[in-house]
PDB file of N, CA and C in Angstrom:
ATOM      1  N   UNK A   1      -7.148 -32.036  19.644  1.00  0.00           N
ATOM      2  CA  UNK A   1      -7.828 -30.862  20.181  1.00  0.00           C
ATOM      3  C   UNK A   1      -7.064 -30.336  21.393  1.00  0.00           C
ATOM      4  N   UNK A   2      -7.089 -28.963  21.585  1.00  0.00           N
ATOM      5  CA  UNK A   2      -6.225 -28.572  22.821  1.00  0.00           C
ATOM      6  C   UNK A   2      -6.616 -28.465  23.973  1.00  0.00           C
ATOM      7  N   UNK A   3      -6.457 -28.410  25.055  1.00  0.00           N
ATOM      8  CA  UNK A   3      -7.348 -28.287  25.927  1.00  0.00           C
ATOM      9  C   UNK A   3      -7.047 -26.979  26.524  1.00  0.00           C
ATOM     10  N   UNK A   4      -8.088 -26.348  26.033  1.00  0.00           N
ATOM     11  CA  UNK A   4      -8.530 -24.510  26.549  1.00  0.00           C
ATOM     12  C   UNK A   4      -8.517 -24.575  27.947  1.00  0.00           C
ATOM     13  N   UNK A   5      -8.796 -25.105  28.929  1.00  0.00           N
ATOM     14  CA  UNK A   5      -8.562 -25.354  30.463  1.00  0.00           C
ATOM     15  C   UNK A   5      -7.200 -25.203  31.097  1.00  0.00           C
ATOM     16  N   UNK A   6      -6.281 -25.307  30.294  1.00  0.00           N
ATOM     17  CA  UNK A   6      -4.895 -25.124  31.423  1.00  0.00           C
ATOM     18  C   UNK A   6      -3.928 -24.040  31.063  1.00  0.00           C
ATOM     19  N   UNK A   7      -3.374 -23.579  31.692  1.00  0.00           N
ATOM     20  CA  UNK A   7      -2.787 -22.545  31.907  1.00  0.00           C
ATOM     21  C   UNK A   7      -1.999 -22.177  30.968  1.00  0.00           C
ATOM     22  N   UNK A   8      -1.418 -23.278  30.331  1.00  0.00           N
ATOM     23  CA  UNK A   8      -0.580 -23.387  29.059  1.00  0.00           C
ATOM     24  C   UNK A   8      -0.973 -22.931  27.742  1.00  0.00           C
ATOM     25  N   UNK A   9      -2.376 -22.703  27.703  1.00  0.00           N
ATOM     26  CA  UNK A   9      -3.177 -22.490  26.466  1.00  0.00           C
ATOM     27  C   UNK A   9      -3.916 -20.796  26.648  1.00  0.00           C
ATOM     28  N   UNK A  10      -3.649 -20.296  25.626  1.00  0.00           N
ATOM     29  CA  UNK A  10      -3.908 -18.896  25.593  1.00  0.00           C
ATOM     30  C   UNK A  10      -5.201 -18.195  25.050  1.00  0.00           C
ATOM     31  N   UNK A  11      -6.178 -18.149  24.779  1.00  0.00           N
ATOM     32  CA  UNK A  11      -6.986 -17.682  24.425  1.00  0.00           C
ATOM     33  C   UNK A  11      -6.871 -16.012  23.496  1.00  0.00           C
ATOM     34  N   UNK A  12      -6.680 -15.831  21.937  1.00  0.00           N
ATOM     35  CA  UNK A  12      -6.612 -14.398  20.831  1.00  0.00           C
ATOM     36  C   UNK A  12      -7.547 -14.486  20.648  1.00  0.00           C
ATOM     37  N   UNK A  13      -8.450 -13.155  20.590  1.00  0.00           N
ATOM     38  CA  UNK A  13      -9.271 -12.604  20.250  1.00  0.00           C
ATOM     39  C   UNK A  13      -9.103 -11.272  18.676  1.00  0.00           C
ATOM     40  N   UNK A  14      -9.345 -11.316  17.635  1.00  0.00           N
ATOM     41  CA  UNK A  14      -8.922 -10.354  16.825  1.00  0.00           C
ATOM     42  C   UNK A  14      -8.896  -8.875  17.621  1.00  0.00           C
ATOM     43  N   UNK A  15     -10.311  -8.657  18.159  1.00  0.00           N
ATOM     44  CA  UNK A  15     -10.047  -7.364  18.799  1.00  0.00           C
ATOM     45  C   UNK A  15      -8.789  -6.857  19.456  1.00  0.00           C
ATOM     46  N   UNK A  16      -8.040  -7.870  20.524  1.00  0.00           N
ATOM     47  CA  UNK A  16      -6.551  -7.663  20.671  1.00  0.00           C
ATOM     48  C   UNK A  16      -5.717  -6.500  19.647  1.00  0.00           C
ATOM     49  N   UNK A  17      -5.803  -6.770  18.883  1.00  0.00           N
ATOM     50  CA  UNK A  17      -5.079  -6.331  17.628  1.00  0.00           C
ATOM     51  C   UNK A  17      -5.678  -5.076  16.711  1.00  0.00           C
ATOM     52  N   UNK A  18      -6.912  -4.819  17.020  1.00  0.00           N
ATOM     53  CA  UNK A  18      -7.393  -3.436  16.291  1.00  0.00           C
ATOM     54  C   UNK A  18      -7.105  -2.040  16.639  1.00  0.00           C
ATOM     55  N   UNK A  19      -6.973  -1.861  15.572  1.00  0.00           N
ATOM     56  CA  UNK A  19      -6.686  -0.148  15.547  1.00  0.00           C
ATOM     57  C   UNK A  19      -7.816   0.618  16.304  1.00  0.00           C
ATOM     58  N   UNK A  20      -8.864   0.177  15.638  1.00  0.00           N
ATOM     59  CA  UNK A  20     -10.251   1.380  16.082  1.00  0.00           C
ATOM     60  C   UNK A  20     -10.833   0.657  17.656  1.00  0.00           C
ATOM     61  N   UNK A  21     -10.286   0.061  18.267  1.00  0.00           N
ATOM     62  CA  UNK A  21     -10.651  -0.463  19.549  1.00  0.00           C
ATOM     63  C   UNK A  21      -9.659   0.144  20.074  1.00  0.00           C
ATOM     64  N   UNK A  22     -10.806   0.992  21.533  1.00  0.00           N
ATOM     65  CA  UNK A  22      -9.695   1.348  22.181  1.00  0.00           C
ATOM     66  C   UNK A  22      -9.044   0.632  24.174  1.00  0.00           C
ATOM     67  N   UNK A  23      -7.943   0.607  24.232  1.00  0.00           N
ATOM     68  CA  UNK A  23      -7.711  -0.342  25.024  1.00  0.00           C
ATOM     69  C   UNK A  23      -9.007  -0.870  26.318  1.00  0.00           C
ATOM     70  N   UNK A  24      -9.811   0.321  26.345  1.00  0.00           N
ATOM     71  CA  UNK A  24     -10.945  -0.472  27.590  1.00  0.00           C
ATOM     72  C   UNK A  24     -11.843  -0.683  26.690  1.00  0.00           C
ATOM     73  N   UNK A  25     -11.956  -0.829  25.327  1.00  0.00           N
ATOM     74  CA  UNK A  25     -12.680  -1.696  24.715  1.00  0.00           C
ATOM     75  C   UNK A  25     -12.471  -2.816  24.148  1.00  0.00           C
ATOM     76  N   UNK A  26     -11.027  -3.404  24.387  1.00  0.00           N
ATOM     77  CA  UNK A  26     -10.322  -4.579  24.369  1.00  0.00           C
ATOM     78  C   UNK A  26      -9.274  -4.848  23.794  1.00  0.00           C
ATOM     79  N   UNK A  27      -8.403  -4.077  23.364  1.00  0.00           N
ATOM     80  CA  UNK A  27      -7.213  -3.562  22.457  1.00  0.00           C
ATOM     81  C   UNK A  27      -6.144  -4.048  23.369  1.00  0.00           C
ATOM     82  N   UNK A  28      -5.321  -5.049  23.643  1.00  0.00           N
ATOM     83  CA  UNK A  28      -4.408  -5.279  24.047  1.00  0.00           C
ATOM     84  C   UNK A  28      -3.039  -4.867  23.725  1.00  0.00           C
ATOM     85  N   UNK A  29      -2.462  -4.121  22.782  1.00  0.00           N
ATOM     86  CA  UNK A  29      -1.705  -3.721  22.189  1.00  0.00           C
ATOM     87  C   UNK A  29      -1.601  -2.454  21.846  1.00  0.00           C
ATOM     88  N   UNK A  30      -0.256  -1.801  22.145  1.00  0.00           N
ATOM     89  CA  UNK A  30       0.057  -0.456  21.846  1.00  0.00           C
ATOM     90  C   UNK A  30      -0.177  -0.158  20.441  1.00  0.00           C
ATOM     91  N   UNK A  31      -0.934   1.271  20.208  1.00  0.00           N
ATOM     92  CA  UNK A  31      -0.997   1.715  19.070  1.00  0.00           C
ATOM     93  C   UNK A  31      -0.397   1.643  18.012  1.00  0.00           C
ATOM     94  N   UNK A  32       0.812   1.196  18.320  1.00  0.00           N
ATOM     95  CA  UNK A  32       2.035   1.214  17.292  1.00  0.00           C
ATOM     96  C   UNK A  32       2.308  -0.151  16.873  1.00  0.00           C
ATOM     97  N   UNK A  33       1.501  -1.210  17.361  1.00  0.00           N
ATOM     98  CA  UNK A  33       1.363  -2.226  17.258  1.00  0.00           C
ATOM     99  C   UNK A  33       0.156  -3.023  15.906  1.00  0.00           C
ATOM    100  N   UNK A  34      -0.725  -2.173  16.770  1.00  0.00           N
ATOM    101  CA  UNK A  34      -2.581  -2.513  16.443  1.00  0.00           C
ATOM    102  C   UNK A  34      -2.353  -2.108  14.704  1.00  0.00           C
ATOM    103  N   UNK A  35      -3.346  -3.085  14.376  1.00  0.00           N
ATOM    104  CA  UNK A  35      -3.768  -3.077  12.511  1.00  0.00           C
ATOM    105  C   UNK A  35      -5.353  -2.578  12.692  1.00  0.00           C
ATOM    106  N   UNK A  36      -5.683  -2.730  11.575  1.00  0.00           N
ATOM    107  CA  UNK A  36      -7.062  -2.723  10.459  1.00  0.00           C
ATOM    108  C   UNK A  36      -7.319  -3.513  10.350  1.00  0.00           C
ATOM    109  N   UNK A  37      -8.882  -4.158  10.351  1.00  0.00           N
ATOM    110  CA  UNK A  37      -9.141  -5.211   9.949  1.00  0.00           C
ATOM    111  C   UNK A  37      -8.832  -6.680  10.262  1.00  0.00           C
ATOM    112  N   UNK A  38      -8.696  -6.910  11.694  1.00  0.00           N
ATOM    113  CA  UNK A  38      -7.430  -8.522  12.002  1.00  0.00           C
ATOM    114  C   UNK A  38      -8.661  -9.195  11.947  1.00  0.00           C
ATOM    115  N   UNK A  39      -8.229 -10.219  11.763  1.00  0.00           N
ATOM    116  CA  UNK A  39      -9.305 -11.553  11.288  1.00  0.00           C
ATOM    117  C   UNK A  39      -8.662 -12.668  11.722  1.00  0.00           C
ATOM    118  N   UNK A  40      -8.983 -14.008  12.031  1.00  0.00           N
ATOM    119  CA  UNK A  40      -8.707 -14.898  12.549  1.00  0.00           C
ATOM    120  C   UNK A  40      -7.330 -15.620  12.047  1.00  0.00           C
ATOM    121  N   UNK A  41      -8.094 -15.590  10.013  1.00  0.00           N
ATOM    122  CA  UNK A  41      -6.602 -16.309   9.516  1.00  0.00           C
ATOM    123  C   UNK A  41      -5.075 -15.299   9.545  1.00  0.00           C
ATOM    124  N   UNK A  42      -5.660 -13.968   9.809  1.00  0.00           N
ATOM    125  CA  UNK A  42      -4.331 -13.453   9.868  1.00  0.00           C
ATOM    126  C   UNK A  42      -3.391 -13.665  11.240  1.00  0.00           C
ATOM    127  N   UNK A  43      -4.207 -14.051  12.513  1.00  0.00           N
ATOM    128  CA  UNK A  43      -3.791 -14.941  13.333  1.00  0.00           C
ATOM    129  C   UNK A  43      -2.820 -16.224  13.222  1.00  0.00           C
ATOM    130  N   UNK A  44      -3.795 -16.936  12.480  1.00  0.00           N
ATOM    131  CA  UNK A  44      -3.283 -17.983  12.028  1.00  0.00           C
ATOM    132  C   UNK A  44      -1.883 -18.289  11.637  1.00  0.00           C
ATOM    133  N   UNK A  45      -1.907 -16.857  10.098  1.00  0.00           N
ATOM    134  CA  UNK A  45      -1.172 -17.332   9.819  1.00  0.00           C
ATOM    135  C   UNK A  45       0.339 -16.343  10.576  1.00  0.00           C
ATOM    136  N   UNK A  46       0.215 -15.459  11.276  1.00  0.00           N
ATOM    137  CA  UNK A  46       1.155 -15.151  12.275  1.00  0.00           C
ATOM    138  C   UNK A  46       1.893 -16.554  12.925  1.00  0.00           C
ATOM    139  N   UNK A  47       0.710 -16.972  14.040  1.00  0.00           N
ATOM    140  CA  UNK A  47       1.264 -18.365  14.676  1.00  0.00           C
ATOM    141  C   UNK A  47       1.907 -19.476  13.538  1.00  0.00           C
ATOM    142  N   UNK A  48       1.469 -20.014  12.549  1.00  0.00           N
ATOM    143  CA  UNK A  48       2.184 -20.403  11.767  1.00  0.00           C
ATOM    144  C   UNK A  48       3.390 -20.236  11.785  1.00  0.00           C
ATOM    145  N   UNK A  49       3.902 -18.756  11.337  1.00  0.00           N
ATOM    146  CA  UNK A  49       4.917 -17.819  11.074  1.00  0.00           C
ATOM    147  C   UNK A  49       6.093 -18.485  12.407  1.00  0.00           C
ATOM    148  N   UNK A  50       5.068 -18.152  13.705  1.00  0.00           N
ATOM    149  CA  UNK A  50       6.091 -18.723  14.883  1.00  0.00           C
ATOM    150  C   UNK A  50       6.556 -19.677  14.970  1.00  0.00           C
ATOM    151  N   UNK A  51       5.801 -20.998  14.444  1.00  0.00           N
ATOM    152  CA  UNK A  51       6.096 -21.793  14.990  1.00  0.00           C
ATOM    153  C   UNK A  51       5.136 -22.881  15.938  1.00  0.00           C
ATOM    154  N   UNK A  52       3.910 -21.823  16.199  1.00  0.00           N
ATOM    155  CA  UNK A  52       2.876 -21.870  17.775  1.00  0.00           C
ATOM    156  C   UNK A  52       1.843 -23.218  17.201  1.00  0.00           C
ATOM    157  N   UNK A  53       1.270 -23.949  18.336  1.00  0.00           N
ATOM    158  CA  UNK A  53       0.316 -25.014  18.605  1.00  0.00           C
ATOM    159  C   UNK A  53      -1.078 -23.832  18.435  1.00  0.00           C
ATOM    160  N   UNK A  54      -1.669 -24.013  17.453  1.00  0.00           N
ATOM    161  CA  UNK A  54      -2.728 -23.105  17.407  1.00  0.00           C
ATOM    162  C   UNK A  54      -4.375 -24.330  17.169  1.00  0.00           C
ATOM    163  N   UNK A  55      -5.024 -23.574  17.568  1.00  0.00           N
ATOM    164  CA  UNK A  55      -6.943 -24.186  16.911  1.00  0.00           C
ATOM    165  C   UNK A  55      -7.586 -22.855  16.879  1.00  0.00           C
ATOM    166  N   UNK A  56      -8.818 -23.253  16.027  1.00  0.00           N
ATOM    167  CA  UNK A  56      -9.043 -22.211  15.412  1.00  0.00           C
ATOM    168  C   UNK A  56     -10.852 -22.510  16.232  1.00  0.00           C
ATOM    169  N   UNK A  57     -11.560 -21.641  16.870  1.00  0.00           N
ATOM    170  CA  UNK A  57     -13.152 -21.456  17.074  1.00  0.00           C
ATOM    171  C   UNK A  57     -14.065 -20.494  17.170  1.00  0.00           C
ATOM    172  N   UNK A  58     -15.566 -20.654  16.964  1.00  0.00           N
ATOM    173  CA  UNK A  58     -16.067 -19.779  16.182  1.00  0.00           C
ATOM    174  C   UNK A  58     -16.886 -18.517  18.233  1.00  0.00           C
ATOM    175  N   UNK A  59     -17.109 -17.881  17.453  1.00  0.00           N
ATOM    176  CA  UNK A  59     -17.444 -17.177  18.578  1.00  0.00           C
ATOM    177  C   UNK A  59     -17.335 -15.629  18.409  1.00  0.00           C
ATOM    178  N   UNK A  60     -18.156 -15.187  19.455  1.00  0.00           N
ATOM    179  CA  UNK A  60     -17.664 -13.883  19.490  1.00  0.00           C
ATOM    180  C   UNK A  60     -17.167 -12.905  20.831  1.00  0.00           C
ATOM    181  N   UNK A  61     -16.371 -12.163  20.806  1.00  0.00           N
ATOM    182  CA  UNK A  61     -15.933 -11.268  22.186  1.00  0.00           C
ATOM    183  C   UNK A  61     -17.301 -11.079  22.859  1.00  0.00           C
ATOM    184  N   UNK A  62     -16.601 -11.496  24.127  1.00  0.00           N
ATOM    185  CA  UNK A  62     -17.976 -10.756  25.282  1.00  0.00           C
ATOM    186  C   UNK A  62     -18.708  -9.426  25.198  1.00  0.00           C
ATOM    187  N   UNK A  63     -17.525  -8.436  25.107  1.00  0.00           N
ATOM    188  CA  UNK A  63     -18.269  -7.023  24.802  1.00  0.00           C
ATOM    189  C   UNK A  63     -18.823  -6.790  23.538  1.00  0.00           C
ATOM    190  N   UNK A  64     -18.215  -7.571  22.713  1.00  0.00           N
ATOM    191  CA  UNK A  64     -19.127  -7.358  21.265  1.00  0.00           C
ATOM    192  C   UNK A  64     -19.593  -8.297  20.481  1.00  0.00           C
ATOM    193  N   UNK A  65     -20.764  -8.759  21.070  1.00  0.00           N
ATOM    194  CA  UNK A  65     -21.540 -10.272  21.098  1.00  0.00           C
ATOM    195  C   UNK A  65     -22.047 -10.246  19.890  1.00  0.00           C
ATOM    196  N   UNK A  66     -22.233  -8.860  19.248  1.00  0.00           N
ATOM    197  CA  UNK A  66     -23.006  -8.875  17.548  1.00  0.00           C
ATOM    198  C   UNK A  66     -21.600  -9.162  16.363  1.00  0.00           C
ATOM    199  N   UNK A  67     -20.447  -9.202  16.428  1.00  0.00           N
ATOM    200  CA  UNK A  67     -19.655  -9.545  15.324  1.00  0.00           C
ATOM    201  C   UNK A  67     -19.086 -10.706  16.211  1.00  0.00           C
ATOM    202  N   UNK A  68     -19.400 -12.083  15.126  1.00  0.00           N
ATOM    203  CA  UNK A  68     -18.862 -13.166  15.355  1.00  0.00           C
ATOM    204  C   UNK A  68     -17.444 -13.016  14.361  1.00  0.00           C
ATOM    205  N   UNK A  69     -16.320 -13.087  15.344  1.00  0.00           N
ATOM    206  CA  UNK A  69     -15.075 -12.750  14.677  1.00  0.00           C
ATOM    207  C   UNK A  69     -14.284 -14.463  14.888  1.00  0.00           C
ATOM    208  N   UNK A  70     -14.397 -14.808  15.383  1.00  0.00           N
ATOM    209  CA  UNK A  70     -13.705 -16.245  15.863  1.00  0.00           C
ATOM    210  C   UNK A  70     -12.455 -15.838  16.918  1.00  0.00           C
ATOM    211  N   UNK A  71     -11.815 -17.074  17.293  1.00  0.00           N
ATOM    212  CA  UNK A  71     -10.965 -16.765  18.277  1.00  0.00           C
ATOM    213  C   UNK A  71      -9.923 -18.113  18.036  1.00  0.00           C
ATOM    214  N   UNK A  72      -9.024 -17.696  18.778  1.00  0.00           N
ATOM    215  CA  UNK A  72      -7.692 -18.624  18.340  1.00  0.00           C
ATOM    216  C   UNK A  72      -7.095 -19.111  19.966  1.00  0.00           C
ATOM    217  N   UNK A  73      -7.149 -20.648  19.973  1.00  0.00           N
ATOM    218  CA  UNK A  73      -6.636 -20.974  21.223  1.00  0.00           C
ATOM    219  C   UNK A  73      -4.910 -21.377  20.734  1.00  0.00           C
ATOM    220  N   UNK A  74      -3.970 -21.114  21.689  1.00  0.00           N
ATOM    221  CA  UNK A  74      -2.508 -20.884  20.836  1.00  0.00           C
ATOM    222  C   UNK A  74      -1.759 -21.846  22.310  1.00  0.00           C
ATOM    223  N   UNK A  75      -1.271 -22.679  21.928  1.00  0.00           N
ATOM    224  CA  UNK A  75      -0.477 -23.102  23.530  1.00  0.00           C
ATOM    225  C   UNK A  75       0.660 -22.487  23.729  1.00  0.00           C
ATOM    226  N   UNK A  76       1.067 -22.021  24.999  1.00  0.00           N
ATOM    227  CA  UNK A  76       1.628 -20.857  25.177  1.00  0.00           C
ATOM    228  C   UNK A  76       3.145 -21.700  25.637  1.00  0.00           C
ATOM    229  N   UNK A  77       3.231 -22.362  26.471  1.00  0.00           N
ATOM    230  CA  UNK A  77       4.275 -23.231  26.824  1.00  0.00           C
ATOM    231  C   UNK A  77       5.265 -22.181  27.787  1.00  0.00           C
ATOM    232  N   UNK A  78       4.161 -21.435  28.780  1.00  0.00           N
ATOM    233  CA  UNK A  78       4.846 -20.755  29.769  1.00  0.00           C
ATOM    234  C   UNK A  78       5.672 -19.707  29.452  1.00  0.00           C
ATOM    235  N   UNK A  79       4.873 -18.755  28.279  1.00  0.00           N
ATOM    236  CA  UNK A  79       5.205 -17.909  28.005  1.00  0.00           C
ATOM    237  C   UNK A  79       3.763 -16.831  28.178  1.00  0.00           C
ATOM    238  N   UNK A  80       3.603 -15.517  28.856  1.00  0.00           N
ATOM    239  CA  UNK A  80       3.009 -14.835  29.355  1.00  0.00           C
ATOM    240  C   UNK A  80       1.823 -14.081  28.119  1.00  0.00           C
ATOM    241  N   UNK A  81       0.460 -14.272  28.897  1.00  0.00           N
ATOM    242  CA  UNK A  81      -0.330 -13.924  27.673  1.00  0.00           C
ATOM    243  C   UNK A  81      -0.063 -12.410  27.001  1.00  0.00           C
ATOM    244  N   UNK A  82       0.652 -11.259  27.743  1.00  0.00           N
ATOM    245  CA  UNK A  82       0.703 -10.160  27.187  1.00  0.00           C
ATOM    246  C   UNK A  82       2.266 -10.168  26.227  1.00  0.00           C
ATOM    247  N   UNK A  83       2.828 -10.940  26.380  1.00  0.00           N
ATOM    248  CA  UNK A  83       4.199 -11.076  25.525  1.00  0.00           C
ATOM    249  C   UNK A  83       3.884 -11.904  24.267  1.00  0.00           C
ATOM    250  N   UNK A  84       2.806 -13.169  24.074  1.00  0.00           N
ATOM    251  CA  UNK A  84       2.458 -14.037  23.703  1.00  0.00           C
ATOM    252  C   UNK A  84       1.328 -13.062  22.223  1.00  0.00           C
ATOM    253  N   UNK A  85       0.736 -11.792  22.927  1.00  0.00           N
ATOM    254  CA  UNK A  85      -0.376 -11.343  21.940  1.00  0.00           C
ATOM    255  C   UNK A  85       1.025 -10.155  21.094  1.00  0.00           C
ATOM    256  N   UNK A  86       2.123 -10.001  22.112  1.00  0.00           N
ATOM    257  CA  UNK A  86       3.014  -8.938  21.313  1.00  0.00           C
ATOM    258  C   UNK A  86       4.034  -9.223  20.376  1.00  0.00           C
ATOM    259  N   UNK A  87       4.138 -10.605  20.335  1.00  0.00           N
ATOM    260  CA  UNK A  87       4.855 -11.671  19.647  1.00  0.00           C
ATOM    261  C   UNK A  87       4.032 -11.620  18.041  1.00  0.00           C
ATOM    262  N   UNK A  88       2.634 -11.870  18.109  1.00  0.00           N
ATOM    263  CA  UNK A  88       1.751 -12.108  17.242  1.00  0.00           C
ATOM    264  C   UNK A  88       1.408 -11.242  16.388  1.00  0.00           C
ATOM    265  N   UNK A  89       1.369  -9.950  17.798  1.00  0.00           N
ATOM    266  CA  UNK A  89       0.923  -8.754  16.771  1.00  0.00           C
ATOM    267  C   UNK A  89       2.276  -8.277  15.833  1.00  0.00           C
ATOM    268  N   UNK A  90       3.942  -8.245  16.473  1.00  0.00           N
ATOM    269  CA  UNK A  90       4.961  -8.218  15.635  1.00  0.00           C
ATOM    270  C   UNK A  90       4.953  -8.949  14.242  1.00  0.00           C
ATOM    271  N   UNK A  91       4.729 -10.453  14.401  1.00  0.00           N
ATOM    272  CA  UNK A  91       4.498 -11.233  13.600  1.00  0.00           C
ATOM    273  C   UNK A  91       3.593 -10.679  12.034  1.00  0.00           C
ATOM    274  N   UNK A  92       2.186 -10.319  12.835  1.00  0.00           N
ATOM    275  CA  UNK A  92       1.366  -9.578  11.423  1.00  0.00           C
ATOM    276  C   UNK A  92       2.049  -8.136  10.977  1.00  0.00           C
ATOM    277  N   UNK A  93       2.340  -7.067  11.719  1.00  0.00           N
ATOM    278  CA  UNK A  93       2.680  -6.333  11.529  1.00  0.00           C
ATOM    279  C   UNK A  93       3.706  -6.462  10.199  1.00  0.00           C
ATOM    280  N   UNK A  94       4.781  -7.023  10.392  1.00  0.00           N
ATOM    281  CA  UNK A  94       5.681  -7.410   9.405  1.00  0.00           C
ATOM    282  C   UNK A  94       5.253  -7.813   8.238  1.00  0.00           C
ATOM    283  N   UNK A  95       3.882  -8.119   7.864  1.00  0.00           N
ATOM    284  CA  UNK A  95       3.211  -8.730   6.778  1.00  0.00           C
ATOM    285  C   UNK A  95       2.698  -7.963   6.057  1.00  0.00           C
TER     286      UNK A  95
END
């Protein structure tokens, strides 16, 4: 199990990655980036793709407490959470 507590460990949210979210509704990623539809295993299987220390838990975003989407803890290994979600989103994109 990873431990979500240290600095090393990153916390994805699908919303990160949506098209129809807009960045102050939690969209971390440039338009040209953002998909349709991101879902946890397409997370998954991005980090896979990398290489990345991933776990997978159930939950939902703070601002949008009615869709339980899950969330992905990813160990980052001192690499920066906004390079870390642009890595990922490249990753699906390509798919």
């Amino acid at each position: 199990m990873l431990k979500t507590r240290s600095r090393d460990y990153k916390v994805i949210w699908p919303v990160y990655f949506e098209r129809r979210v807009s960045r102050g509704g939690g969209r971390r990623v440039p338009s040209k980036l953002a998909l349709d539809n991101v879902t946890v295993d397409r997370i998954v299987k991005a980090c896979r793709e990398l290489g990345l220390e991933y776990e997978v838990f159930e939950g939902a975003y703070p601002s949008m407490w009615w869709r339980r989407t899950g969330y992905v803890v990813v160990k980052a290994d001192g690499v920066k959470k906004e390079e870390l979600i642009r890595r990922i989103a490249s990753a699906m994109k390509k798919r």
